[in-house]
C-alpha atoms as a PDB file:
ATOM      1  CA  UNK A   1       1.357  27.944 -10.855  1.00  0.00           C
ATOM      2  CA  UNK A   2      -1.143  28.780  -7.712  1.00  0.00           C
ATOM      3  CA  UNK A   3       0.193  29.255  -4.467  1.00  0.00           C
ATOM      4  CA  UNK A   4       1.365  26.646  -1.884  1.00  0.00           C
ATOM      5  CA  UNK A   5      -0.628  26.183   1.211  1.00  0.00           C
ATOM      6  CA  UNK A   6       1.208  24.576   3.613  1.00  0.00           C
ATOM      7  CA  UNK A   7      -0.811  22.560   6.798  1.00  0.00           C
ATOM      8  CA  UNK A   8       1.337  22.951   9.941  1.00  0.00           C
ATOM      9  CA  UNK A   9       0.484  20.615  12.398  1.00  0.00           C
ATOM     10  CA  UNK A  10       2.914  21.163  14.783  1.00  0.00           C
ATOM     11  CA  UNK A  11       2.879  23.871  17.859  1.00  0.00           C
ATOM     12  CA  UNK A  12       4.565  26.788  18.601  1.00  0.00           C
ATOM     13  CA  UNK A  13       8.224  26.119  18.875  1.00  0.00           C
ATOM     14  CA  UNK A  14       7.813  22.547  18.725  1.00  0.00           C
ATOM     15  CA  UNK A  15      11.468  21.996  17.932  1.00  0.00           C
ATOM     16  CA  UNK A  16      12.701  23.656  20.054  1.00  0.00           C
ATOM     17  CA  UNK A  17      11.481  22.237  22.790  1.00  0.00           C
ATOM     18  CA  UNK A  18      11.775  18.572  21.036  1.00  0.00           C
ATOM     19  CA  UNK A  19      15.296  19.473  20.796  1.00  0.00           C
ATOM     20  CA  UNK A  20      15.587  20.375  24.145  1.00  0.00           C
ATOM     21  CA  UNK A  21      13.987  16.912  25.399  1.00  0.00           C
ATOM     22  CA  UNK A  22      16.028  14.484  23.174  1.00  0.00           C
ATOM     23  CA  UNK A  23      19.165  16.082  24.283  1.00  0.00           C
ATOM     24  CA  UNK A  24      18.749  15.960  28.001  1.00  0.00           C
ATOM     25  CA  UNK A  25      17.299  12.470  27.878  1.00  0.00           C
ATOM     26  CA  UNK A  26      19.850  11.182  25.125  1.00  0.00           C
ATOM     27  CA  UNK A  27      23.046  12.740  27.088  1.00  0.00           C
ATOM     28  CA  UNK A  28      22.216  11.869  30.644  1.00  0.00           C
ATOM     29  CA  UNK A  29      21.488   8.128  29.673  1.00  0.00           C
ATOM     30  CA  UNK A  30      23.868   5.281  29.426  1.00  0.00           C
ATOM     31  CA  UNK A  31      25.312   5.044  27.056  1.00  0.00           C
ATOM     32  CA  UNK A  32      24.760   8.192  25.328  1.00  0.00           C
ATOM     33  CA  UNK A  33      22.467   8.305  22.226  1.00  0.00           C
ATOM     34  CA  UNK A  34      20.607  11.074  20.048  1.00  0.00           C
ATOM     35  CA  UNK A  35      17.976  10.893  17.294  1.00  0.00           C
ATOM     36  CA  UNK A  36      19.121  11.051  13.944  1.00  0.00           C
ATOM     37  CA  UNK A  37      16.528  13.636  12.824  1.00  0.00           C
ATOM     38  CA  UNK A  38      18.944  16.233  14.251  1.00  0.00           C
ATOM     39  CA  UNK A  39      21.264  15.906  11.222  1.00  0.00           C
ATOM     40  CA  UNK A  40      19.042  17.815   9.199  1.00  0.00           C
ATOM     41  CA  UNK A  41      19.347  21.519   9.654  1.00  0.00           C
ATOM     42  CA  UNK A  42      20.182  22.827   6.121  1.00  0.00           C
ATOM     43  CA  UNK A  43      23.698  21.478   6.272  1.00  0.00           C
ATOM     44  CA  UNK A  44      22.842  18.144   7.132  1.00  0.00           C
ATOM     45  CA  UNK A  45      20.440  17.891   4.255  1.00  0.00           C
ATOM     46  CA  UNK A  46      23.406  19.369   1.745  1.00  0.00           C
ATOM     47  CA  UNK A  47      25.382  16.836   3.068  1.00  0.00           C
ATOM     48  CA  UNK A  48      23.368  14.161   2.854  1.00  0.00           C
ATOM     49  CA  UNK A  49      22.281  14.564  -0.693  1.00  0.00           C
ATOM     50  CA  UNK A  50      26.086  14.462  -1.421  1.00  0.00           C
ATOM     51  CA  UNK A  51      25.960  10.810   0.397  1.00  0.00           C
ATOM     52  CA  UNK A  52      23.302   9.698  -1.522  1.00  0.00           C
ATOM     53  CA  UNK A  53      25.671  10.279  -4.842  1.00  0.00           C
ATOM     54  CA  UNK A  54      29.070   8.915  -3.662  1.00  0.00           C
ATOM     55  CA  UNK A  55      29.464   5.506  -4.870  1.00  0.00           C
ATOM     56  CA  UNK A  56      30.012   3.496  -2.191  1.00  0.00           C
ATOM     57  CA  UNK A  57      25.945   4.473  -0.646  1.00  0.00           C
ATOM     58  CA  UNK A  58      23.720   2.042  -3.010  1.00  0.00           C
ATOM     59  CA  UNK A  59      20.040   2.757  -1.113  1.00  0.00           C
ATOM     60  CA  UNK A  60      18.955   5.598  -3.227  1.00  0.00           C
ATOM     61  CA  UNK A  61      20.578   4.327  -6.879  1.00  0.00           C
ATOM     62  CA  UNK A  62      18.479   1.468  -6.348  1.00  0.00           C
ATOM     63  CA  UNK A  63      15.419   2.383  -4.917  1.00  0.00           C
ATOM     64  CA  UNK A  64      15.218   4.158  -7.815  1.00  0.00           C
ATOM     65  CA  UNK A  65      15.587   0.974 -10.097  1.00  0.00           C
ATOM     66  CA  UNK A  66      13.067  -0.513  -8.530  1.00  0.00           C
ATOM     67  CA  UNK A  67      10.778   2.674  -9.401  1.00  0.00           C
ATOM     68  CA  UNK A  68      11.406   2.945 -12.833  1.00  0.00           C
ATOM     69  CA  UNK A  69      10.938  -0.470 -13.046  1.00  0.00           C
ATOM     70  CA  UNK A  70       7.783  -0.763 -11.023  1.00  0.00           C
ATOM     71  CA  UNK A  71       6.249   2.173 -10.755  1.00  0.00           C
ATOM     72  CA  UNK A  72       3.349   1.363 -13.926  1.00  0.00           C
ATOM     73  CA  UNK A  73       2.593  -1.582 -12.093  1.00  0.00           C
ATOM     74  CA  UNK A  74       1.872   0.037  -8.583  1.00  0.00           C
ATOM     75  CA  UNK A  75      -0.319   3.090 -10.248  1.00  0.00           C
ATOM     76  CA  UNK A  76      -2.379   0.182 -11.812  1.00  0.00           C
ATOM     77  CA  UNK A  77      -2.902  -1.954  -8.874  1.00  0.00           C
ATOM     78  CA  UNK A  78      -3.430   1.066  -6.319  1.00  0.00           C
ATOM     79  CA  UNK A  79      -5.452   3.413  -9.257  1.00  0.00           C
ATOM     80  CA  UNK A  80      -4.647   6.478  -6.554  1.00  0.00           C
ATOM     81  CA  UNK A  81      -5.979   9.724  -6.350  1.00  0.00           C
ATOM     82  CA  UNK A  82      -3.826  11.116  -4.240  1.00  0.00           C
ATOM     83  CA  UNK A  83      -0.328  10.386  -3.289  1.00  0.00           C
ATOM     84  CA  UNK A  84       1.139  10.799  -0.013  1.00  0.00           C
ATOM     85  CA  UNK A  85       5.051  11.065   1.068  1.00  0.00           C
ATOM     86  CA  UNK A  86       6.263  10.651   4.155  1.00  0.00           C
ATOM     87  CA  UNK A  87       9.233  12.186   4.673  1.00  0.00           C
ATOM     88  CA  UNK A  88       9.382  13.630   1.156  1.00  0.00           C
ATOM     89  CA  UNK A  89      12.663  15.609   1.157  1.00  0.00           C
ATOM     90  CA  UNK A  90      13.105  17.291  -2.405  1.00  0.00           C
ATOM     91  CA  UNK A  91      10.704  14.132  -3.575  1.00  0.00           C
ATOM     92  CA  UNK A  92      13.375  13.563  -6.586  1.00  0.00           C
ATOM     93  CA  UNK A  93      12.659   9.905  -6.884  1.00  0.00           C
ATOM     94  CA  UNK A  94       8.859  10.614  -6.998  1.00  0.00           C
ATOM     95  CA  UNK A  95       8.374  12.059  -9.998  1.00  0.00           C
ATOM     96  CA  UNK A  96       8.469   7.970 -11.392  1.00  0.00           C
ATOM     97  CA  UNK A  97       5.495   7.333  -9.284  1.00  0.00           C
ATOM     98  CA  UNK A  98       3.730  10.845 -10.273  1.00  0.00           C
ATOM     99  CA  UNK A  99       3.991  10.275 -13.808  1.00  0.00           C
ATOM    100  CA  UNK A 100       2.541   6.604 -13.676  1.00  0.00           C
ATOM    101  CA  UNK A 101      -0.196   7.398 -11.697  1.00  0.00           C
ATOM    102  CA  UNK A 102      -0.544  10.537 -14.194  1.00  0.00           C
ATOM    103  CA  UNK A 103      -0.595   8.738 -16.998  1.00  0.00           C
ATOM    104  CA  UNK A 104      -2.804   5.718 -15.617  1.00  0.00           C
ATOM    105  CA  UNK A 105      -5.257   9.220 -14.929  1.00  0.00           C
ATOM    106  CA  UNK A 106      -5.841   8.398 -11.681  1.00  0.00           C
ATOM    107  CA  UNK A 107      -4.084  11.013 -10.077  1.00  0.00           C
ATOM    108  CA  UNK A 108      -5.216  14.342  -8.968  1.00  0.00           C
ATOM    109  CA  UNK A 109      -3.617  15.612  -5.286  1.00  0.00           C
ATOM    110  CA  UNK A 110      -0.048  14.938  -4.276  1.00  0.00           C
ATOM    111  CA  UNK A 111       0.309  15.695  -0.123  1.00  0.00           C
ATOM    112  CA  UNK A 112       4.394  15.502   0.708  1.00  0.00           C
ATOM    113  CA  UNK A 113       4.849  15.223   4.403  1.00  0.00           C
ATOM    114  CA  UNK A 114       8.084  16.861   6.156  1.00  0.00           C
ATOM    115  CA  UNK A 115       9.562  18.610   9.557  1.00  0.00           C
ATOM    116  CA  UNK A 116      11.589  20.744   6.863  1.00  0.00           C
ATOM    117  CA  UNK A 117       9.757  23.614   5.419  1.00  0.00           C
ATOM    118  CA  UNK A 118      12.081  24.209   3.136  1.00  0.00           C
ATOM    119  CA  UNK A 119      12.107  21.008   1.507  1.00  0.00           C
ATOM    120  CA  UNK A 120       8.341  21.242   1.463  1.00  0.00           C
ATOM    121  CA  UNK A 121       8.483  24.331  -0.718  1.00  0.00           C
ATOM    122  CA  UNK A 122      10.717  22.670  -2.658  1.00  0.00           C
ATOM    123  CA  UNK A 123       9.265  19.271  -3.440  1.00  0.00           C
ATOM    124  CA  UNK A 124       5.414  21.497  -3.875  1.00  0.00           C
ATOM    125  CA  UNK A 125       7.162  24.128  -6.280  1.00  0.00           C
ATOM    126  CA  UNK A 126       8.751  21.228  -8.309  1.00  0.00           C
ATOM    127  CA  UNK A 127       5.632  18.867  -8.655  1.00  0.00           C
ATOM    128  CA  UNK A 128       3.328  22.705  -9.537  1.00  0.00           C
ATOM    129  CA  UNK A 129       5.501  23.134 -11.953  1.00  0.00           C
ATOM    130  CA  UNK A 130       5.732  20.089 -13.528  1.00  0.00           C
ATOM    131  CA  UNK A 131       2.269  18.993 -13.008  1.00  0.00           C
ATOM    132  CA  UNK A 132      -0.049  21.680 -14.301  1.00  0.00           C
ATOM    133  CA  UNK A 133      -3.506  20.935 -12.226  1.00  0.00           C
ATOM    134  CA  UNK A 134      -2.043  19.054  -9.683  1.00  0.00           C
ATOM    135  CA  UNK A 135      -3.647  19.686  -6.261  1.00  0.00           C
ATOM    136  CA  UNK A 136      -0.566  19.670  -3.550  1.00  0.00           C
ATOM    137  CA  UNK A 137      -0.976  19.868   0.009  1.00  0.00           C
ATOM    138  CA  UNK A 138       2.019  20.454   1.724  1.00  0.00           C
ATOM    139  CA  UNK A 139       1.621  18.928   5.319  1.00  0.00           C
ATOM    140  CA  UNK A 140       4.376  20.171   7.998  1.00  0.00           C
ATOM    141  CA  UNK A 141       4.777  17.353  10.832  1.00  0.00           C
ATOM    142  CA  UNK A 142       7.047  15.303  12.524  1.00  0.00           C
ATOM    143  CA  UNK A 143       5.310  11.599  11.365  1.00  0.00           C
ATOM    144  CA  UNK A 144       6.429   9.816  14.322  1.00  0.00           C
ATOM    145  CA  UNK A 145       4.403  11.754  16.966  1.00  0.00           C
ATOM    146  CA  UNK A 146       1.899  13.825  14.876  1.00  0.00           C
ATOM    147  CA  UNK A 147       1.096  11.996  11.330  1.00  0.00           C
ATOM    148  CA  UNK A 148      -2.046  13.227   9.570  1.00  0.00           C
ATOM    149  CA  UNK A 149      -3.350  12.131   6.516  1.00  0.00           C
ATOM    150  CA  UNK A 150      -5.362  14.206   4.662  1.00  0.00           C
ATOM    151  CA  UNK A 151      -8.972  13.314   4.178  1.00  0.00           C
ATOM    152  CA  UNK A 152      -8.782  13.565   0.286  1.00  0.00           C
ATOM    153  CA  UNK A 153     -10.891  11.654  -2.149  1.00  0.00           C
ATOM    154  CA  UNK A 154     -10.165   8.686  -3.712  1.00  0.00           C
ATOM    155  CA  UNK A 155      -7.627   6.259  -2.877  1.00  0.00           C
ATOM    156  CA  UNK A 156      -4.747   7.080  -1.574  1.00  0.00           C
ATOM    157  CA  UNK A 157      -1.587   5.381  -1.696  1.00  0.00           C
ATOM    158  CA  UNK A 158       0.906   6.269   1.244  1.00  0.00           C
ATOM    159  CA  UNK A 159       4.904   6.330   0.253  1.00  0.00           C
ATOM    160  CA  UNK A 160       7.652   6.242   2.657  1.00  0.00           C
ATOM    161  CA  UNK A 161      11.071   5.733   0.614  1.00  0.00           C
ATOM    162  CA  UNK A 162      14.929   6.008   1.887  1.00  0.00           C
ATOM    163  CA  UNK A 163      15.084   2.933   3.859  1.00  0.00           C
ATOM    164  CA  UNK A 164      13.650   5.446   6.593  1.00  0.00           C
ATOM    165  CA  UNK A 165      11.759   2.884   8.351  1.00  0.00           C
ATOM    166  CA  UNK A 166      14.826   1.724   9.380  1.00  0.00           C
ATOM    167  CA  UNK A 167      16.360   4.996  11.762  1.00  0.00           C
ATOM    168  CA  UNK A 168      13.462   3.271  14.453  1.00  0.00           C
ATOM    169  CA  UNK A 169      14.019   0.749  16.682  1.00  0.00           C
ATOM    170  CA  UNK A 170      11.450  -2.023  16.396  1.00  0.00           C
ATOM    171  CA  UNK A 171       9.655  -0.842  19.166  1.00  0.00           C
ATOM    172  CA  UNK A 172       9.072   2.116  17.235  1.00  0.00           C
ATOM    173  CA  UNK A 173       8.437   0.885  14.045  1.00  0.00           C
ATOM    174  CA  UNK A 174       5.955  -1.087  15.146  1.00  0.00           C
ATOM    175  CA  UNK A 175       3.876   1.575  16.788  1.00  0.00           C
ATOM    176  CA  UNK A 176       4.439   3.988  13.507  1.00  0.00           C
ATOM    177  CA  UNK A 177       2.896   1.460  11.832  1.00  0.00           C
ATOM    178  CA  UNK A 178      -0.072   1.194  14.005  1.00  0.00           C
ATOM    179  CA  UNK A 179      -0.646   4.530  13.954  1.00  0.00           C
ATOM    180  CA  UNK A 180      -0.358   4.661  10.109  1.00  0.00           C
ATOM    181  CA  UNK A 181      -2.737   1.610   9.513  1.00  0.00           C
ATOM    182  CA  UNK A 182      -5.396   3.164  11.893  1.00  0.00           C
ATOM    183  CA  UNK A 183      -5.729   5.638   9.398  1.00  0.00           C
ATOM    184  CA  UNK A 184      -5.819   3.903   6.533  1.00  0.00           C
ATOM    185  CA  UNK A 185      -9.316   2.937   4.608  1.00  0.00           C
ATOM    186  CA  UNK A 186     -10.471   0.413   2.744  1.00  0.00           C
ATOM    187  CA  UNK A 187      -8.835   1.244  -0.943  1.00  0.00           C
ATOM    188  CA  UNK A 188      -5.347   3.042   0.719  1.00  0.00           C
ATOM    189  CA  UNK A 189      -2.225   1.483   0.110  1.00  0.00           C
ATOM    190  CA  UNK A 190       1.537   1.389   1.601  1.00  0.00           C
ATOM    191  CA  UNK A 191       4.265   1.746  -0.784  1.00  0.00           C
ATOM    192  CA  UNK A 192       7.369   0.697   2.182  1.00  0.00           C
ATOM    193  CA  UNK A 193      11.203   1.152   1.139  1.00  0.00           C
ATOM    194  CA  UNK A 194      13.453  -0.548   2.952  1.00  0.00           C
ATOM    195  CA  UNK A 195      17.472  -1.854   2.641  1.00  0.00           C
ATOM    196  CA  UNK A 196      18.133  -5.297   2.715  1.00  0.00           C
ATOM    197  CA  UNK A 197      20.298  -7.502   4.792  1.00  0.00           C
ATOM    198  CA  UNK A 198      23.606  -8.187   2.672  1.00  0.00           C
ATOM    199  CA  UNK A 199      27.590  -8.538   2.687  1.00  0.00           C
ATOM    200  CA  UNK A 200      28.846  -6.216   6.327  1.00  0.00           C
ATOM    201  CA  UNK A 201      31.441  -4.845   3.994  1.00  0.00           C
ATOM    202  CA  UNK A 202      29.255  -3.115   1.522  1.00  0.00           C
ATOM    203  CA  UNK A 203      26.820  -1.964   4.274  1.00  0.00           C
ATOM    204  CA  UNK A 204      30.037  -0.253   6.339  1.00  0.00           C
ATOM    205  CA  UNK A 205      31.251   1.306   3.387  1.00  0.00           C
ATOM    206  CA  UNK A 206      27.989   2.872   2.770  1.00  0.00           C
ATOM    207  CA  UNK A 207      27.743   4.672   6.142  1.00  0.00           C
ATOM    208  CA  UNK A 208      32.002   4.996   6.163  1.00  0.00           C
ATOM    209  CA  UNK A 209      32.871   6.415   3.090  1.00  0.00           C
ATOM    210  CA  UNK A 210      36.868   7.241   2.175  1.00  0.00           C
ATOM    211  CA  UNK A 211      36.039  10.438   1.315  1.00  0.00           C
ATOM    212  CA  UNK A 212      34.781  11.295   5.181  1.00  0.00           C
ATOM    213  CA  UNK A 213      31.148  12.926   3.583  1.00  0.00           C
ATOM    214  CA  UNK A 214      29.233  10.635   6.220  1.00  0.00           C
ATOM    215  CA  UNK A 215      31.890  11.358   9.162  1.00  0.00           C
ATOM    216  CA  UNK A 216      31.158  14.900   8.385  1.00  0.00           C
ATOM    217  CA  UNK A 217      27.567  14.011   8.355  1.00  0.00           C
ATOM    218  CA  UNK A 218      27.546  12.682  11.620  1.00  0.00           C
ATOM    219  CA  UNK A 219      29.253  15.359  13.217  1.00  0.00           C
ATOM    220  CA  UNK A 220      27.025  17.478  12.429  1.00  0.00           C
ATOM    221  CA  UNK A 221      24.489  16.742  15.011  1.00  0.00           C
ATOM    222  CA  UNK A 222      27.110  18.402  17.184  1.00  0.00           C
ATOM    223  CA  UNK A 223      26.728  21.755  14.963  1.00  0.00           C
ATOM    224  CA  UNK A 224      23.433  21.395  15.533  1.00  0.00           C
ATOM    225  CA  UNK A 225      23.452  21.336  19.667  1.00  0.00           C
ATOM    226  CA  UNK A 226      25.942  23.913  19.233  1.00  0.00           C
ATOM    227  CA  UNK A 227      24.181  26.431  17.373  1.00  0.00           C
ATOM    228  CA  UNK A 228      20.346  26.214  18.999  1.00  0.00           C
ATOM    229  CA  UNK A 229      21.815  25.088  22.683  1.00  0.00           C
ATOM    230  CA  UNK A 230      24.492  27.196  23.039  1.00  0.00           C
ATOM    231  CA  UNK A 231      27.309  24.306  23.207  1.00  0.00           C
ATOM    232  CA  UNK A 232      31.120  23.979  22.997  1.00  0.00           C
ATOM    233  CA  UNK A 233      31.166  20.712  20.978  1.00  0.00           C
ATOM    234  CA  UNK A 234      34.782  20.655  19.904  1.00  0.00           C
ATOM    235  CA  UNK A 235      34.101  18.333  16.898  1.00  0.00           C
ATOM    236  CA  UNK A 236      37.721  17.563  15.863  1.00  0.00           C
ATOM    237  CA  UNK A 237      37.584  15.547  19.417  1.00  0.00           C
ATOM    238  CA  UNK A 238      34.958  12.992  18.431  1.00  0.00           C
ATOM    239  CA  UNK A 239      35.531  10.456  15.817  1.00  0.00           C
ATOM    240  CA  UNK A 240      32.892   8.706  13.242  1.00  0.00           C
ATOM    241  CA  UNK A 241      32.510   5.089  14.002  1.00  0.00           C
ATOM    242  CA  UNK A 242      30.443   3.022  11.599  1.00  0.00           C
ATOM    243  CA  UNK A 243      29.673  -0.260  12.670  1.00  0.00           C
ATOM    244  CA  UNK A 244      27.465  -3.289  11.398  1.00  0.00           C
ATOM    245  CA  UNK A 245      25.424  -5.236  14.565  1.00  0.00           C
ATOM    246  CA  UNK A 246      24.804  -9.102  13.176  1.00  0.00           C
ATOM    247  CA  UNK A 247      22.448  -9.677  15.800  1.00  0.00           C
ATOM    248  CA  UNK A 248      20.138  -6.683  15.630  1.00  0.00           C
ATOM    249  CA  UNK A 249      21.060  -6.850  11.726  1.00  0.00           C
ATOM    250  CA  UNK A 250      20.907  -2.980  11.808  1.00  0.00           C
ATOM    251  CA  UNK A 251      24.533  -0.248  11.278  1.00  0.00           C
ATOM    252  CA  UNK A 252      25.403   1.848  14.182  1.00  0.00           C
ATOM    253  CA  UNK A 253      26.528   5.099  13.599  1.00  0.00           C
ATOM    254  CA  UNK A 254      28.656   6.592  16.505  1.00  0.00           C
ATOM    255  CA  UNK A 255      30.660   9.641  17.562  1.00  0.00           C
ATOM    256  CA  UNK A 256      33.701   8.248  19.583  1.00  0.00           C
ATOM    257  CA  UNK A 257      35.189  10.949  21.776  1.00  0.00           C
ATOM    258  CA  UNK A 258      38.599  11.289  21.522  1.00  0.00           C
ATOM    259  CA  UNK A 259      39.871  12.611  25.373  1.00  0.00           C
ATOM    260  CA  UNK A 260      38.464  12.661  28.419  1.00  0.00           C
ATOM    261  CA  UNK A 261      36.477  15.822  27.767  1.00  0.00           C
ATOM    262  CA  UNK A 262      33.405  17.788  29.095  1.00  0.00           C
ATOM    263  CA  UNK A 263      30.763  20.033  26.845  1.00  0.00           C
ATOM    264  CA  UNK A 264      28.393  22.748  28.198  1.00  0.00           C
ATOM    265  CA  UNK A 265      25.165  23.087  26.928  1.00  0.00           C
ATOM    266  CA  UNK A 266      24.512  25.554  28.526  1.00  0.00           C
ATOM    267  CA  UNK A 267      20.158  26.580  27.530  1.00  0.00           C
ATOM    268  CA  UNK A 268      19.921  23.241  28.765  1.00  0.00           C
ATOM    269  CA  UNK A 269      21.748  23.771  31.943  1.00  0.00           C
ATOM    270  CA  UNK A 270      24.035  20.238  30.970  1.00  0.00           C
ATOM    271  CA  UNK A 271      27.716  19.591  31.877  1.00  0.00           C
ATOM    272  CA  UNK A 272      28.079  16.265  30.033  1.00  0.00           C
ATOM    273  CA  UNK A 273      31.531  14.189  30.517  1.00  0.00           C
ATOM    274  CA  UNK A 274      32.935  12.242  28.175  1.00  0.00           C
ATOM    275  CA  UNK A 275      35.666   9.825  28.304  1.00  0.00           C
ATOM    276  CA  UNK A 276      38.235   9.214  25.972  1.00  0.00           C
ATOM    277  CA  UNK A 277      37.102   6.148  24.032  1.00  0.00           C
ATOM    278  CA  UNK A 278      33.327   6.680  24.994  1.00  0.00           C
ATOM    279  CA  UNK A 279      31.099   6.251  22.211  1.00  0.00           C
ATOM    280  CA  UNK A 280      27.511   7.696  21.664  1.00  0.00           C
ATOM    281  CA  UNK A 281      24.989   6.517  19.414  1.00  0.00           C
ATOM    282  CA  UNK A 282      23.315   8.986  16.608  1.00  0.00           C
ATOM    283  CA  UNK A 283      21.583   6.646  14.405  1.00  0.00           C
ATOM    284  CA  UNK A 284      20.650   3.362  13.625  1.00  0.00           C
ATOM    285  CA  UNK A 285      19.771   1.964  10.281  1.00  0.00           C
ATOM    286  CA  UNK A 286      17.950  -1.323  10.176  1.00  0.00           C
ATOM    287  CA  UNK A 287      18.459  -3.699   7.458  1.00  0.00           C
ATOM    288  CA  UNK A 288      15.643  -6.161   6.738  1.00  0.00           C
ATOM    289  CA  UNK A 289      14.430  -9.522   4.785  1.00  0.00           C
ATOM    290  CA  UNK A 290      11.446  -9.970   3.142  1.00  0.00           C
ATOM    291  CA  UNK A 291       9.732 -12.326   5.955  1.00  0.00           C
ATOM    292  CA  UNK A 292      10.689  -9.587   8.437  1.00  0.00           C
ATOM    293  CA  UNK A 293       8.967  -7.084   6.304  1.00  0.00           C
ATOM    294  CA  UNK A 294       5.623  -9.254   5.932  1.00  0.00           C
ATOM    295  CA  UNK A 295       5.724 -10.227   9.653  1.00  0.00           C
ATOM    296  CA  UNK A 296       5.634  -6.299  10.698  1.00  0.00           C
ATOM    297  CA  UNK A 297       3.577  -5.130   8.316  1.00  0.00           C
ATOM    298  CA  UNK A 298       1.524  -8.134   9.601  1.00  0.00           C
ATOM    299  CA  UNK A 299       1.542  -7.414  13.061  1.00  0.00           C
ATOM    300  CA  UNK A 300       0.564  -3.612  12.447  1.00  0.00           C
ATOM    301  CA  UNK A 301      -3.234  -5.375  10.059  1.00  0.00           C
ATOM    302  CA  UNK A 302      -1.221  -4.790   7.174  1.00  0.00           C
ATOM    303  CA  UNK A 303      -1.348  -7.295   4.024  1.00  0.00           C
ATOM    304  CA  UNK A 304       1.957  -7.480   1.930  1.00  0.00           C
ATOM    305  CA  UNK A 305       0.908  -7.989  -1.893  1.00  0.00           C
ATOM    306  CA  UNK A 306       3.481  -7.085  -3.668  1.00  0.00           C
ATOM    307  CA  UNK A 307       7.420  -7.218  -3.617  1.00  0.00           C
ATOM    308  CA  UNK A 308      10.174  -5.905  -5.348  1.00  0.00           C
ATOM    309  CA  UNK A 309      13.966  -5.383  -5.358  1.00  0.00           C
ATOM    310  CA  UNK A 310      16.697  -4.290  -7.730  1.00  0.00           C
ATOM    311  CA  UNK A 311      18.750  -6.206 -10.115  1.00  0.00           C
ATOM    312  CA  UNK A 312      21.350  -6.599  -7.120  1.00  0.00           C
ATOM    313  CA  UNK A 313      19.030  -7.763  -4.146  1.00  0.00           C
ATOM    314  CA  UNK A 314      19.927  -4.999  -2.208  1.00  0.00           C
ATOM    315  CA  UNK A 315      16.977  -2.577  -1.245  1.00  0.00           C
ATOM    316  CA  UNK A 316      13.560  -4.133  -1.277  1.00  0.00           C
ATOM    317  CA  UNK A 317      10.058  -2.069  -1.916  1.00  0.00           C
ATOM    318  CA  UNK A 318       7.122  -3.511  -0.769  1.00  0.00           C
ATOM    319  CA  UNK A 319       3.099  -2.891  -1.406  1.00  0.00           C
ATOM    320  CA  UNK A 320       0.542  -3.749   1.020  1.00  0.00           C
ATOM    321  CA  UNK A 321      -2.953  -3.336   2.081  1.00  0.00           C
ATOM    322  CA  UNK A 322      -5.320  -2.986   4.788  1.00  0.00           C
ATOM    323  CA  UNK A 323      -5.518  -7.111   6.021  1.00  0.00           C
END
């Protein structure tokens, strides 16, 4: 197994000072809001692996369906070289899409894409191993503000699983795709996860599970400002809210405070109030149909060709193209 050479493309204490900015700007606004990319300091990414394994949370058991189902038929109509993954985690589920394009003998680089170094030496280590002659170019960046693609040879077909697409507002989404299609030639291709509208009930329970994994989750965001702002977040004073918009067709996820309270953040220089009953936003997570899909991926010069969903309708993965 060679080495792993990772590409950081992000300055000096980036996060630190990204950090800084989304929590002045989130807890001075009203109402309150932070992005959910804050979750994921090593305990946030435990946790959330245990979410995507309780029952009641459905996105991952069948985007993964779909993949075993599909994933022959997207290495022979994208024949890529190299496969890209935004936001690649661990990259469990794409060992399905590895192995097609492996045995289709297309593939020769795999580039995962993530603001978690860890998880980058992870997901590389894993695909070395398991891949002998595989090419992997780890690639540390925050895709929203500082996406590069590498120039390799060959097609390349760019993945972005999880339903992530859907933690952006539409504003954003629409300018991540921009940004993604101008770099995109002739020959690339999209491969776009993303949950589907269905019954409020089975959506809630996903993000408000009875065994309080997600609630735990959420709080954490709070552990986070704690530990690298120096704040007194008492988190047995907020409360995990849950709760389905119809007309933005997206969940909520909220921290509720619990009594008239107020937290120090102190490397900020923040007093923040909160009242009892005051809720803050920490994520949203769009749901979407399949004209919704096509009209985005439209708007961005994006052709959809190809659609897929489980057995159940409820997470849909589409291909497209360069229009």
């Amino acid at each position: 197994m060679t080495s792993i050479q990772i590409d950081r493309r992000l300055p000096d204490r980036f996060f630190e000072a990204s950090l800084r900015a989304d929590a002045l700007a989130g807890l001075t606004a009203t109402p309150k809001s932070l992005p959910p990319k804050w979750f994921y300091d090593e305990r946030g990414s435990e946790l959330f692996d245990k979410i995507t394994r309780l029952d009641e949370y459905y996105p991952t058991r069948a985007e993964r369906e779909i993949l075993a189902a599909a994933a022959a038929e997207i290495a022979t109509a994208t024949r890529a070289a190299t496969l890209v993954e935004l936001g690649s985690g661990t990259a469990d589920k794409t060992r399905l899409l590895l192995d097609a394009l492996r045995d289709g003998g297309t593939l020769s680089s795999y580039v995962p894409v993530d603001v978690s170094e860890s998880a980058l030496v992870t997901a590389a280590s894993r695909m070395l191993k398991r891949y002998p002659g595989l090419q992997v170019q780890a690639v540390l960046s925050d895709f929203t503000e500082r996406l590069g693609l590498p120039e390799a040879g060959g097609a390349r077909l760019i993945v972005f699983l999880g339903g992530t697409i859907g933690n952006l507002l539409p504003a954003e989404r629409a300018a991540f795709l921009i940004s993604l299609r101008a770099r995109l030639r002739p020959g690339d291709a999209l491969l776009l996860g993303t949950d589907l509208v269905k019954d409020p009930a089975v959506l809630v329970a996903a993000y408000d599970d009875p065994a309080g994994v997600t609630g735990e989750f959420n709080k954490n965001i709070l552990r986070v400002l704690n530990a690298e702002l120096g704040g007194n977040f008492d988190l047995d004073e907020f409360e995990h809210v849950a709760v389905w918009d119809a007309e933005a067709e997206w969940i909520e996820m909220r921290l509720r405070s619990a009594v008239d309270q107020t937290v120090l953040l102190p490397a900020i220089e923040l007093r923040v109030p909160f009242s009892a009953g005051e809720e803050m936003r920490t994520e949203i997570s769009a749901k979407f149909r399949r004209e919704g899909v096509a009209a985005e991926l439209a708007a961005a010069g994006l052709e959809l060709r190809s659609w897929w969903t489980d057995s159940q309708a409820r997470f849909g993965l589409s291909l497209s193209v360069p229009a």
